[in-house]
C-alpha atoms as a PDB file:
ATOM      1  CA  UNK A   1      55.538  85.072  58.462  1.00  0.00           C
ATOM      2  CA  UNK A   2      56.690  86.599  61.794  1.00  0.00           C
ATOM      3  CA  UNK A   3      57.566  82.796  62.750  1.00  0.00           C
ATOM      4  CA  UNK A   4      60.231  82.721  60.005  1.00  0.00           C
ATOM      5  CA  UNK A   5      61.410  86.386  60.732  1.00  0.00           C
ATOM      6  CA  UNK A   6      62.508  84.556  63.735  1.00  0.00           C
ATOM      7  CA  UNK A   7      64.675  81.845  62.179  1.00  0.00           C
ATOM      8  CA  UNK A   8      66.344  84.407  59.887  1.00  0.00           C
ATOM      9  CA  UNK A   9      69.035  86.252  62.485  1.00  0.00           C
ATOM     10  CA  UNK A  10      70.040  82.596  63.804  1.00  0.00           C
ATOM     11  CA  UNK A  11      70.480  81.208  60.818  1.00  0.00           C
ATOM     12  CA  UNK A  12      72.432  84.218  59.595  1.00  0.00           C
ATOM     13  CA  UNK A  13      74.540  84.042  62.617  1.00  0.00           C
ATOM     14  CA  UNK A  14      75.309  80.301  61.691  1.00  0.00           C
ATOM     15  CA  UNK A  15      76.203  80.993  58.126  1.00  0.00           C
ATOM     16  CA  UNK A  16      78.473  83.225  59.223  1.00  0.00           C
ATOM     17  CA  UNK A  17      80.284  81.338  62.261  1.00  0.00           C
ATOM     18  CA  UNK A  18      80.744  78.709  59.229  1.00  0.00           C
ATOM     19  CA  UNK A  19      82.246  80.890  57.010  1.00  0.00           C
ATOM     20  CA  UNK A  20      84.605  82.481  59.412  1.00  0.00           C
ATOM     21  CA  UNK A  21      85.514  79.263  60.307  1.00  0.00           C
ATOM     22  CA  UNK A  22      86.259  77.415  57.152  1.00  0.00           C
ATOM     23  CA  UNK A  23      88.101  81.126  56.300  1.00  0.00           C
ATOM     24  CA  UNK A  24      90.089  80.749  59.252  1.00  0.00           C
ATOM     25  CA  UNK A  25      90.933  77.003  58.670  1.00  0.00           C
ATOM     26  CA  UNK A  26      92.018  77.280  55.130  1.00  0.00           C
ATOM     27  CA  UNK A  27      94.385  80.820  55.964  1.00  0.00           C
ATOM     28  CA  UNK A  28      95.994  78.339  58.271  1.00  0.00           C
ATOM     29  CA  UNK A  29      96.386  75.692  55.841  1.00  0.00           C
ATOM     30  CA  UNK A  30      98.297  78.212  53.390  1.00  0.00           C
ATOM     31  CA  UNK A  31     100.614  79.324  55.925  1.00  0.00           C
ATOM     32  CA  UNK A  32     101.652  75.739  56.313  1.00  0.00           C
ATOM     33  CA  UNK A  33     102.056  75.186  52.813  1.00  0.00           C
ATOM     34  CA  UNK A  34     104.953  77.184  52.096  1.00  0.00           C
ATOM     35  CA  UNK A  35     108.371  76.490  54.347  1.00  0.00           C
ATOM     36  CA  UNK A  36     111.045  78.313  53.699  1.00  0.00           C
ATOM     37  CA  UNK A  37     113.714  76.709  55.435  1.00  0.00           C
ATOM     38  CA  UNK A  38     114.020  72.977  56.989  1.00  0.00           C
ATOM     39  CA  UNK A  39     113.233  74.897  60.724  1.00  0.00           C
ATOM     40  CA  UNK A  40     109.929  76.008  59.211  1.00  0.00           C
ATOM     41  CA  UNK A  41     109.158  72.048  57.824  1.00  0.00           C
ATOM     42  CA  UNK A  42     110.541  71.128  61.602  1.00  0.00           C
ATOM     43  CA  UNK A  43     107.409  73.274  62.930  1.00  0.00           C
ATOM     44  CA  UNK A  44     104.987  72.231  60.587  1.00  0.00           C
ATOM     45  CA  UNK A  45     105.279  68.629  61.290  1.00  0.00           C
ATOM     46  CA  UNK A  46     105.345  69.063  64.787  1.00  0.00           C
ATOM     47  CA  UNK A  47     101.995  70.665  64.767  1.00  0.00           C
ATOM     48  CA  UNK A  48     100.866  68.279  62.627  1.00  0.00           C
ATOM     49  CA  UNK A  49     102.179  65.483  65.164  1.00  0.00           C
ATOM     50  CA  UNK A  50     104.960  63.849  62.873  1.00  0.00           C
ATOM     51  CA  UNK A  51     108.412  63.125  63.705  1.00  0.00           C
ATOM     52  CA  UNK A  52     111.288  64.696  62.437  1.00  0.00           C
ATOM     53  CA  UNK A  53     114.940  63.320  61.957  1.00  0.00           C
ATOM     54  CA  UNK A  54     118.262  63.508  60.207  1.00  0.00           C
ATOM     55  CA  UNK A  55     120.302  60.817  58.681  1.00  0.00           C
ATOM     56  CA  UNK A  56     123.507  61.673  60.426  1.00  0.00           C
ATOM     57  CA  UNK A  57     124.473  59.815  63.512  1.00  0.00           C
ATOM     58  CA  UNK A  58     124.697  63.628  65.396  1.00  0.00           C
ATOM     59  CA  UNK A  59     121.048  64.802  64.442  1.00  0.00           C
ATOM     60  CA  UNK A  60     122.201  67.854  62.416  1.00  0.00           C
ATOM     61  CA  UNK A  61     119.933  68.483  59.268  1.00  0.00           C
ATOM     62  CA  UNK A  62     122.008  68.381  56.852  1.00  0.00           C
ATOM     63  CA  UNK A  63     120.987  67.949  53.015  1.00  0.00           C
ATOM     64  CA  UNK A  64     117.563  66.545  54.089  1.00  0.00           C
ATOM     65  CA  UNK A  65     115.222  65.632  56.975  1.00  0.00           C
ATOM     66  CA  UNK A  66     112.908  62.383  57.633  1.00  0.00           C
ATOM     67  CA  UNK A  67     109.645  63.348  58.396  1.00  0.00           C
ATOM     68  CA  UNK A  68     107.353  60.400  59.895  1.00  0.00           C
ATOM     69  CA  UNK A  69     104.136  58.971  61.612  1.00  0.00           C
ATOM     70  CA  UNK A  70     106.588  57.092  64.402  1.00  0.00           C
ATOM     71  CA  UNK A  71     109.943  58.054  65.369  1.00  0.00           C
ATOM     72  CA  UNK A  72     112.830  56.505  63.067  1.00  0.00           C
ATOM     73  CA  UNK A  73     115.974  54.654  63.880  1.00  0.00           C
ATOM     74  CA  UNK A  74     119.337  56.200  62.462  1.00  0.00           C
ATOM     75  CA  UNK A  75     119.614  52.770  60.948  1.00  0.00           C
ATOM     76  CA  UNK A  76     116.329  52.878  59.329  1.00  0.00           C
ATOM     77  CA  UNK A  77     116.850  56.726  58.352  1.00  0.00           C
ATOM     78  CA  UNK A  78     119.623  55.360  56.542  1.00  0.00           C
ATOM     79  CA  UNK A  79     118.077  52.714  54.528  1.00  0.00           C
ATOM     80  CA  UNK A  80     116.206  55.356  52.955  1.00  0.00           C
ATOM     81  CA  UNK A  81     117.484  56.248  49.463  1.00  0.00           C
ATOM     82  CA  UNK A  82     116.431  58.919  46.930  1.00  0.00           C
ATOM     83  CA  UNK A  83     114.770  56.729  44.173  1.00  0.00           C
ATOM     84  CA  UNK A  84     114.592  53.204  45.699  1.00  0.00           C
ATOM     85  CA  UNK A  85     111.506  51.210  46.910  1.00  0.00           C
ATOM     86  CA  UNK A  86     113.070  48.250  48.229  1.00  0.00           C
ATOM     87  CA  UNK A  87     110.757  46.598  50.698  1.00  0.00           C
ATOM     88  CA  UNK A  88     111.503  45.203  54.081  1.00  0.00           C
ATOM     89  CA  UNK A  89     111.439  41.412  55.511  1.00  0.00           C
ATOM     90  CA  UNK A  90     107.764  42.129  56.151  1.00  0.00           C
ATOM     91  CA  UNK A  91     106.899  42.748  52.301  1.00  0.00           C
ATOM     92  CA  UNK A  92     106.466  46.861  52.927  1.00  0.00           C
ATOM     93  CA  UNK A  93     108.488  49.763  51.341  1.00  0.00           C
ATOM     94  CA  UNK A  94     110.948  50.911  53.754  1.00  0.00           C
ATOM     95  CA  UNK A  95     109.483  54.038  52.951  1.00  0.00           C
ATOM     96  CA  UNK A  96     105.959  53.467  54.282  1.00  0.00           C
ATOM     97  CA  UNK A  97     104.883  56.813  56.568  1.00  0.00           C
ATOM     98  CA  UNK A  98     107.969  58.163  55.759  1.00  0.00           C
ATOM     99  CA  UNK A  99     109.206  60.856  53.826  1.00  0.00           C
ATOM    100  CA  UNK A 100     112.015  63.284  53.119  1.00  0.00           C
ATOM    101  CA  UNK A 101     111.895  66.866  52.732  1.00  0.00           C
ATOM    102  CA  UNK A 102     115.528  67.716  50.394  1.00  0.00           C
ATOM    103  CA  UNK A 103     116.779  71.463  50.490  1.00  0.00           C
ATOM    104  CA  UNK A 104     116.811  73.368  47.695  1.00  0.00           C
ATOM    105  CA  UNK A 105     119.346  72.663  45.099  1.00  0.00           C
ATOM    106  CA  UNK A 106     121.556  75.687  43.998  1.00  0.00           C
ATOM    107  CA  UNK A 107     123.831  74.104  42.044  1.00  0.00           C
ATOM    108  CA  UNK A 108     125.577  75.624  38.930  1.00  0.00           C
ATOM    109  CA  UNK A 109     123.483  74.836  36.181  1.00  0.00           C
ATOM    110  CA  UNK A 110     126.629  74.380  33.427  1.00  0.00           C
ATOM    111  CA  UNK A 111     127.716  71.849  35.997  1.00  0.00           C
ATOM    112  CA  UNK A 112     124.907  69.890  35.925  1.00  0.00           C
ATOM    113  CA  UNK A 113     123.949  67.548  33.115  1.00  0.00           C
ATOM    114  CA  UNK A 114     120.977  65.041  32.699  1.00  0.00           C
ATOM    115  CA  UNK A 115     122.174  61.646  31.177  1.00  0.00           C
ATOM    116  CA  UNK A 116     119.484  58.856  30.719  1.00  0.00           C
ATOM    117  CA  UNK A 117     117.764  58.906  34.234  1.00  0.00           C
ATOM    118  CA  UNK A 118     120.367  60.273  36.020  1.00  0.00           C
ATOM    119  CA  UNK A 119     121.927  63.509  36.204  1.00  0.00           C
ATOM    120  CA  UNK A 120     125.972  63.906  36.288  1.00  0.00           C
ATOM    121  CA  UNK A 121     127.346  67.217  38.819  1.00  0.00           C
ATOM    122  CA  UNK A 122     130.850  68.113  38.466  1.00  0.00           C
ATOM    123  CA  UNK A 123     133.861  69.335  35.978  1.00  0.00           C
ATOM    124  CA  UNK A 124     132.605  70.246  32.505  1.00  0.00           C
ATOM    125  CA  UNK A 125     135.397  69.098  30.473  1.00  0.00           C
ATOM    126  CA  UNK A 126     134.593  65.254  32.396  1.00  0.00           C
ATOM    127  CA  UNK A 127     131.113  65.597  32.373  1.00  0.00           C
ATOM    128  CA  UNK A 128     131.542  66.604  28.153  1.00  0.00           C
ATOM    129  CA  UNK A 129     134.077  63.352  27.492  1.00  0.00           C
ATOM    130  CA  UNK A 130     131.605  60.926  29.380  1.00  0.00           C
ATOM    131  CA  UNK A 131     128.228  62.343  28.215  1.00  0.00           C
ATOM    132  CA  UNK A 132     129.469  63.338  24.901  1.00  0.00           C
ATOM    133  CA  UNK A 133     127.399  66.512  25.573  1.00  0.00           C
ATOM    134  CA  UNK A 134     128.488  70.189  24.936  1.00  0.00           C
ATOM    135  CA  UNK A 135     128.167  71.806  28.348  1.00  0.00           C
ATOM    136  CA  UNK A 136     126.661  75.780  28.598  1.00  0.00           C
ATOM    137  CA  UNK A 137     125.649  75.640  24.739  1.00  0.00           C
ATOM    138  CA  UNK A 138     121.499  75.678  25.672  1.00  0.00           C
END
């Protein structure tokens, strides 16, 4: 009995180094979960050890930024659309280990419209005669 006594405070002293651990892993984890801006998705990645990039030819994040597994070309920043999955001359999606993080979208909501699969953004009165649908009548 006294033998077991022994095992008890180590093993106690294990559990517990786990637990603080995995606690102090997964608090991490939720602080990276939640960027606020496209500096805070900048640092993330970074720690993380991806690459980050704009599509514009002076590196300014502007409505979105690349983030990637390698560093990308401005050309091949710019073959990447919203939407498509065209592949490359190897057979791969142009958007393999790539991704893109968008800002958030505060547009007027009577200006925007979905149409089929696509959404129309601009003058009601246009967006009305081309949709045929009443705009700010939901």
């Amino acid at each position: 009995m006294s033998g077991s006594k022994q095992y008890f405070p180590v093993l106690f002293l294990i559990v517990s180094l786990g637990v603080l651990l995995n606690f102090t892993q997964c608090t991490t984890q939720t602080e990276l979960t939640n960027p606020q801006t496209m500096e805070e998705v900048q640092t993330i990645a970074q720690k993380l050890g991806l690459h980050c990039r704009s599509d514009r030819a002076d590196g300014a994040v502007g409505f979105r930024l690349l983030v990637s597994e390698v560093p990308l070309s401005l050309e091949r920043a710019n073959l990447l659309r919203f939407g498509s999955r065209e592949e490359s001359d190897q057979g791969r999606t142009h958007w393999l280990g790539v991704v893109a993080v968008y800002q958030t979208w505060n547009f007027d909501s009577d200006l925007v419209v979905p149409w089929g699969k696509v959404f129309v953004y601009g003058d009601p009165p246009l967006i009305e005669k081309l949709t045929g649908q009443k705009i700010g009548q939901g």
